[in-house]
Protein backbone atom coordinates (compact mmCIF):
# COMPACT_ATOMS: atom_id res chain seq x y z
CA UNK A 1 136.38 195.04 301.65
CA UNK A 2 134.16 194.33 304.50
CA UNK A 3 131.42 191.86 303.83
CA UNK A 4 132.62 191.22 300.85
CA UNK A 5 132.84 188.07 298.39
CA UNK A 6 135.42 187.27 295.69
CA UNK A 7 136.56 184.53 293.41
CA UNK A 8 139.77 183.20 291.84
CA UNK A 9 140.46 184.83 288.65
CA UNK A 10 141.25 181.86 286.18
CA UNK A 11 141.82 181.70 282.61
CA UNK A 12 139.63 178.85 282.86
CA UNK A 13 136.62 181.75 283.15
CA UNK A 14 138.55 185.04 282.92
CA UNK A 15 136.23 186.46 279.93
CA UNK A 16 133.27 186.08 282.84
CA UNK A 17 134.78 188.45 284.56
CA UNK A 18 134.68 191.15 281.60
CA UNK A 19 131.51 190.81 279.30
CA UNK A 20 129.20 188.61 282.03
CA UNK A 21 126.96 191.21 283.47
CA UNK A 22 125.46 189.14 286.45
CA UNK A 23 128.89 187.79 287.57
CA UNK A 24 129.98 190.14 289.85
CA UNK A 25 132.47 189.28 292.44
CA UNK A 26 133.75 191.86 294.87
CA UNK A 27 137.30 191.02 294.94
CA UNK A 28 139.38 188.60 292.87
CA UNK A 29 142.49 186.50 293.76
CA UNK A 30 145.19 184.84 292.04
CA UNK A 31 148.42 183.64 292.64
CA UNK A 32 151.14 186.14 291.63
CA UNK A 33 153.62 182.88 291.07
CA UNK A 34 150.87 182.72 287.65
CA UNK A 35 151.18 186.25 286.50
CA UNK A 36 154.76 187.45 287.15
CA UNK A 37 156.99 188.26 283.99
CA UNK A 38 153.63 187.68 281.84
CA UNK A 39 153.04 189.46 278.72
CA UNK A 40 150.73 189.47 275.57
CA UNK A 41 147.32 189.04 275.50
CA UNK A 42 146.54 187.35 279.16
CA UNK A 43 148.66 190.36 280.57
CA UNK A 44 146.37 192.67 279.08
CA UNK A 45 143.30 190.79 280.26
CA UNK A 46 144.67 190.70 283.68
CA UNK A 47 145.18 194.21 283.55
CA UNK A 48 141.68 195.03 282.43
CA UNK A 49 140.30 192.90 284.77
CA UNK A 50 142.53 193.81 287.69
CA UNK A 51 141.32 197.57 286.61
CA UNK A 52 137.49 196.35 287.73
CA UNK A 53 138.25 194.70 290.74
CA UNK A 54 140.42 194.80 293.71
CA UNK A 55 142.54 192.67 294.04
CA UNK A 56 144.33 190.24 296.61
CA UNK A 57 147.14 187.45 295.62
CA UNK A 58 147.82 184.05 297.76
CA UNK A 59 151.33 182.66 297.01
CA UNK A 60 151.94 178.97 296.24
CA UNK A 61 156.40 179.04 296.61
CA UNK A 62 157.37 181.18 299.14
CA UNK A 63 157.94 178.08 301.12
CA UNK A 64 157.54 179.47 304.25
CA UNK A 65 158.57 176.18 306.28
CA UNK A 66 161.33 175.43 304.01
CA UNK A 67 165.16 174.85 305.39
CA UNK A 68 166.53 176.53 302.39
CA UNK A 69 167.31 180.14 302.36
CA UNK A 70 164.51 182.51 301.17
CA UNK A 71 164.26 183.37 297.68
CA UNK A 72 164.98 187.04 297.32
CA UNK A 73 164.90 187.81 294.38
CA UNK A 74 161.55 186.35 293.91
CA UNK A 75 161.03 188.45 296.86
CA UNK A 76 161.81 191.38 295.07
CA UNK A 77 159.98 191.08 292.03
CA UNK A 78 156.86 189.74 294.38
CA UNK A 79 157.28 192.89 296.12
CA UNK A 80 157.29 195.22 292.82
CA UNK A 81 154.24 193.20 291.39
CA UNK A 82 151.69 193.47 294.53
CA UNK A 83 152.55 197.25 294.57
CA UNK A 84 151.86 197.67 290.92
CA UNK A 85 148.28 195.61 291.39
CA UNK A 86 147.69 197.60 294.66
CA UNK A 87 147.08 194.32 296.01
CA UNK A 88 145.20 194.52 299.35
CA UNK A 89 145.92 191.16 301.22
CA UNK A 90 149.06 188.76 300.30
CA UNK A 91 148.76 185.31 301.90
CA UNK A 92 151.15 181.89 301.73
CA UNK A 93 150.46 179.03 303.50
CA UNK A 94 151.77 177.49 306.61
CA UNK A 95 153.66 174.53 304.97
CA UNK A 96 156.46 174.29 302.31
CA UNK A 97 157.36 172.92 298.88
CA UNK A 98 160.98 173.19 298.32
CA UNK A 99 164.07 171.32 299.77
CA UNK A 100 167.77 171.81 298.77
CA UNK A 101 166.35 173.45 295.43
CA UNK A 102 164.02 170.98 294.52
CA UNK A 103 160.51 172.04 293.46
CA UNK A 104 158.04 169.52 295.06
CA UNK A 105 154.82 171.03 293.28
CA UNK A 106 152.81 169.91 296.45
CA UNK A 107 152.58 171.88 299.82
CA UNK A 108 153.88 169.25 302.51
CA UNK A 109 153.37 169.74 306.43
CA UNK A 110 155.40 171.32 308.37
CA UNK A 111 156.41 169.37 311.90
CA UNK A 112 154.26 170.76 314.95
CA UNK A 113 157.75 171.73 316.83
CA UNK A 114 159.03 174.31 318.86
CA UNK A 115 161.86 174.47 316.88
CA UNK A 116 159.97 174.94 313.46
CA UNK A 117 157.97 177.15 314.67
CA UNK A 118 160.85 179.81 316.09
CA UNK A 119 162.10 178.79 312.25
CA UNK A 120 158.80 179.82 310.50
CA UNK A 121 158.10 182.74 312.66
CA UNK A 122 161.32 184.16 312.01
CA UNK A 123 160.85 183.87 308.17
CA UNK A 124 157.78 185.08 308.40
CA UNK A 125 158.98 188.17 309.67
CA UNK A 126 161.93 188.41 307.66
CA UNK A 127 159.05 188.64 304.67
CA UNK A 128 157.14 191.25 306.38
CA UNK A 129 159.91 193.31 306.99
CA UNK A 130 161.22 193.27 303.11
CA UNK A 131 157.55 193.28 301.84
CA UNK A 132 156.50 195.99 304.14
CA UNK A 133 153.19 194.65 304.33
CA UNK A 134 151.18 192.02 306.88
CA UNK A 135 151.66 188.26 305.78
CA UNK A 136 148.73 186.47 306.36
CA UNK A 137 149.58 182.71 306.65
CA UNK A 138 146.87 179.90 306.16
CA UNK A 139 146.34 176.62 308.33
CA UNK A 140 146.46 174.01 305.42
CA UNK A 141 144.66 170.84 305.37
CA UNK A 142 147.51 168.02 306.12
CA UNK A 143 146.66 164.24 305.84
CA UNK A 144 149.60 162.83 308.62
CA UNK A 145 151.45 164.60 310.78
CA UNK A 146 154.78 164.76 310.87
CA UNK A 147 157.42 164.13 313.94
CA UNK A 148 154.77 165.91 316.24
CA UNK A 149 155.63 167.37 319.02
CA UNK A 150 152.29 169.85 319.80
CA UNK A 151 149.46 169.66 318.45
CA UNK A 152 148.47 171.90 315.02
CA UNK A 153 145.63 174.56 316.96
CA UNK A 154 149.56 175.00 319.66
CA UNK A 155 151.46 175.25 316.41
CA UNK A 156 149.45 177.67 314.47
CA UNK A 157 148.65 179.72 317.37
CA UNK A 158 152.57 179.66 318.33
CA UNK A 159 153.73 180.78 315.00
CA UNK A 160 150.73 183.63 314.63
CA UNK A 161 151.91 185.43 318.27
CA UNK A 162 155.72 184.80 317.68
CA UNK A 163 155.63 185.94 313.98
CA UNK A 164 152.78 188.51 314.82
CA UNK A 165 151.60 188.42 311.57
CA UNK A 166 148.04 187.53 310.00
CA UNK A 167 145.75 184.55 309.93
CA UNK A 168 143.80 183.17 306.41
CA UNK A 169 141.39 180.88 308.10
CA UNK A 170 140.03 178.26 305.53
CA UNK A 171 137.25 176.68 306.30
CA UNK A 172 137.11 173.62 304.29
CA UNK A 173 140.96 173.13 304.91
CA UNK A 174 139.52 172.62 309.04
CA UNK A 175 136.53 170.82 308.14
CA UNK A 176 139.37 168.04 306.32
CA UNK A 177 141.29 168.08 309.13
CA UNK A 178 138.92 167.37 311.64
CA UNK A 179 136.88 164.88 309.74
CA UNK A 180 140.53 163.23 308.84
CA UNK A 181 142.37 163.42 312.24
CA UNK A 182 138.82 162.99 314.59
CA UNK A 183 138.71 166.50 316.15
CA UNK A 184 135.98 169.06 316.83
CA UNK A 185 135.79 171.70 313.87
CA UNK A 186 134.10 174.29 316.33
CA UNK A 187 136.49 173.98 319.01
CA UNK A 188 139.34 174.30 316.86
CA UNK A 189 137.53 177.49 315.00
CA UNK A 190 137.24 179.17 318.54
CA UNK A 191 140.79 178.13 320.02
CA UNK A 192 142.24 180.13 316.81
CA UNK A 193 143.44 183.46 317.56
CA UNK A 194 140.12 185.35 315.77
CA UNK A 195 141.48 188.89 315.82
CA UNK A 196 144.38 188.00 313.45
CA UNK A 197 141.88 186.34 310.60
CA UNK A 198 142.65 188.87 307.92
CA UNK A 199 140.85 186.72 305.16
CA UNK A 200 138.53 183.80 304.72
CA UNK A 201 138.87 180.56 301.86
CA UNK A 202 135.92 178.72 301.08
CA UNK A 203 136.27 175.41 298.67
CA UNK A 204 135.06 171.99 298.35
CA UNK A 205 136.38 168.91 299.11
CA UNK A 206 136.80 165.13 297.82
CA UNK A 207 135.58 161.94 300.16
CA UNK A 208 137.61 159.10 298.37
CA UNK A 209 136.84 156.75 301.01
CA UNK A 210 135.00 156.42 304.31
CA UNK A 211 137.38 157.61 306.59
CA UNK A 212 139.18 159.52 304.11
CA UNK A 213 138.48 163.12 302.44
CA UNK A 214 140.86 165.51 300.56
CA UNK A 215 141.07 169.18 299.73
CA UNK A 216 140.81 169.70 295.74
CA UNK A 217 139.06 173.07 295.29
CA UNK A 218 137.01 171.04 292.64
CA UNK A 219 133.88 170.73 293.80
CA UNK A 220 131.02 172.58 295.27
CA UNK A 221 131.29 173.46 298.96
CA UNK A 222 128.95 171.06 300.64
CA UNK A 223 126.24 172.03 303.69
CA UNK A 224 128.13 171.27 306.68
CA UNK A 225 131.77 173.45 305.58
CA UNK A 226 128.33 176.09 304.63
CA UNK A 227 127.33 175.63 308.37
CA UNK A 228 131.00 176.06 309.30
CA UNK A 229 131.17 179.49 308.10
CA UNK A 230 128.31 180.33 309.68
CA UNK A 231 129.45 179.47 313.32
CA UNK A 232 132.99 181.21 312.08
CA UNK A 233 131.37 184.53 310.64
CA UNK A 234 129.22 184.75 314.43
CA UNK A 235 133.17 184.97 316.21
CA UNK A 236 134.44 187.31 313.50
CA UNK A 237 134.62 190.97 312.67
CA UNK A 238 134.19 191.38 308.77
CA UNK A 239 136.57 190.16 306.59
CA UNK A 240 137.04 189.16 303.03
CA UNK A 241 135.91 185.65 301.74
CA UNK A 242 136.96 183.97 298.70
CA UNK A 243 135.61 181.11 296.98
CA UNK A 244 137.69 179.00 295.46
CA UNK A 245 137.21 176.44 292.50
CA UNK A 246 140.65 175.82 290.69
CA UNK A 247 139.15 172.33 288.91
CA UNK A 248 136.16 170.82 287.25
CA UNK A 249 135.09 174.44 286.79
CA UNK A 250 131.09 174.52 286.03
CA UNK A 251 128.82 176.86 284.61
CA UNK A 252 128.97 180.87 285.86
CA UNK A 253 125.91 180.34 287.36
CA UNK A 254 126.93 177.34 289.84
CA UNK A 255 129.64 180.01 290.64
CA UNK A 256 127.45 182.55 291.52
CA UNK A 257 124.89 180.78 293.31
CA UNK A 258 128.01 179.70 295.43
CA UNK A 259 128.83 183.16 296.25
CA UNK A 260 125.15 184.43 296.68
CA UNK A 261 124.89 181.88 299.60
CA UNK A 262 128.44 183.30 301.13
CA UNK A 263 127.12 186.45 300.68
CA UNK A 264 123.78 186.07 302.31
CA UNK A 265 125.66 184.34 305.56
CA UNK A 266 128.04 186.76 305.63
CA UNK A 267 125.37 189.93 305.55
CA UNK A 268 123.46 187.99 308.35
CA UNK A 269 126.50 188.00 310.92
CA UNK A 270 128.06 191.23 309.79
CA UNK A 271 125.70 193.57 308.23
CA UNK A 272 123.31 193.95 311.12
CA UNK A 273 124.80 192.26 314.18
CA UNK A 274 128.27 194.02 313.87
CA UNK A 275 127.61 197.58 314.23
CA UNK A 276 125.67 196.81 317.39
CA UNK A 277 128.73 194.65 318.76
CA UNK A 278 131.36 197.23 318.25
């Protein structure tokens, strides 16, 4: 799937994706949270769609920083359903959303520790092993830290080496954090350990007040989180990149001219420039 640009299948615009003839994505993703134990009608137009493209599947309760004890036998349906999709890349985010079995519906930070991060690194593992297949794990936009000990570039880069497992680098979730907490997006692209980014996010973003902007996947992706990518795709080898819009969905069109300009940045790092660097 090198060089190549997907979207998030949604019911919102799931017919799009069968009987729209200039909305071609490369790859699709969905959460598998959304499609497990579904029947009827949308399970046959996932199937038919899922039949078109490939397909990869980012989690929203795995929980990965939770204190509770890992869900396995979500685990073990998870595991059944990404086989029977053939699904190619299976990321979670670095944060969690349950606590003594309650659902919070919100993914909340998890502390920049040493001891959460031996905590997260061994789950993460512990997931790997049972999946048999590469987690990658996604640095999440965050809006106060929590109990800090280290910083989040030391904590992410901590729990990638210790859990050795794979990186989804959003874009727009670095370009909130480092408008929000006063860092340098760059630097905190290049201090990132590069060779583990299995998978790219793209989204937009909410300002709701001058010092103050917040990850919603409900708007367009603005110029600068554009200019982002670029300076990420010039450090990368190829890998997949996903546009996301989960709200305020607009017409096909806005979509695709969304993931035209993806495309186009991502064929000017990686279509040319990559052969010759390898």
């Amino acid at each position: 799937m090198n060089t190549s640009i997907g979207i998030g299948f949604r019911r919102d615009f799931a017919d799009e994706f069968l009987k729209n003839t200039h909305f071609k994505p490369d790859f699709i993703e969905f959460a598998p949270e959304n499609w497990m134990g579904m029947g009827g009608s949308w399970k046959k137009k996932l199937d038919q769609v899922a039949e078109r493209y490939p397909v990869t599947c980012h989690g929203l309760s795995l929980s990965i920083g939770s204190p509770d004890e890992l869900d396995w036998e979500f685990l073990k349906n998870l595991k059944v359903f990404l086989n029977t999709y053939h699904v190619e890349i299976y990321s979670e985010h670095l944060s969690f959303s349950k606590a003594a079995n309650a659902h919070l519906y919100d993914l909340l930070p998890i502390p920049f520790r040493e001891d959460a991060v031996k905590h997260v690194a061994e789950r993460i593992r512990l997931v790997q092993d049972f999946l048999e297949r590469p987690l990658a794990i996604e640095n999440v936009s965050y809006y106060t830290p929590v109990a800090a000990e280290m910083d989040e570039i030391t904590f992410i880069n901590q729990v990638i080496e210790e859990a050795n497992c794979q990186l989804l680098l959003d874009v727009n979730n670095v370009y909130v954090n480092a408008f929000n907490h006063h860092y340098q997006a760059k630097e905190f692209i290049q201090q990132l350990p590069l060779n583990k980014v299995a998978h790219i996010h793209m989204a937009g973003h909410e300002k709701i007040a001058p010092d103050l902007i917040i990850d919603t996947h409900g708007q367009p992706i603005i110029d600068p989180v554009y200019d982002l990518f670029d300076y990420a795709a010039q450090l990368l080898r190829p890998v997949p990149v996903l546009l996301e819009r989960d709200f305020n969905i607009p017409e096909t069109n806005e979509l695709i001219t969304e993931m035209n300009v993806l495309k186009r940045i991502a064929i000017n790092h990686w279509e040319e420039s990559y052969v010759i660097k390898r």
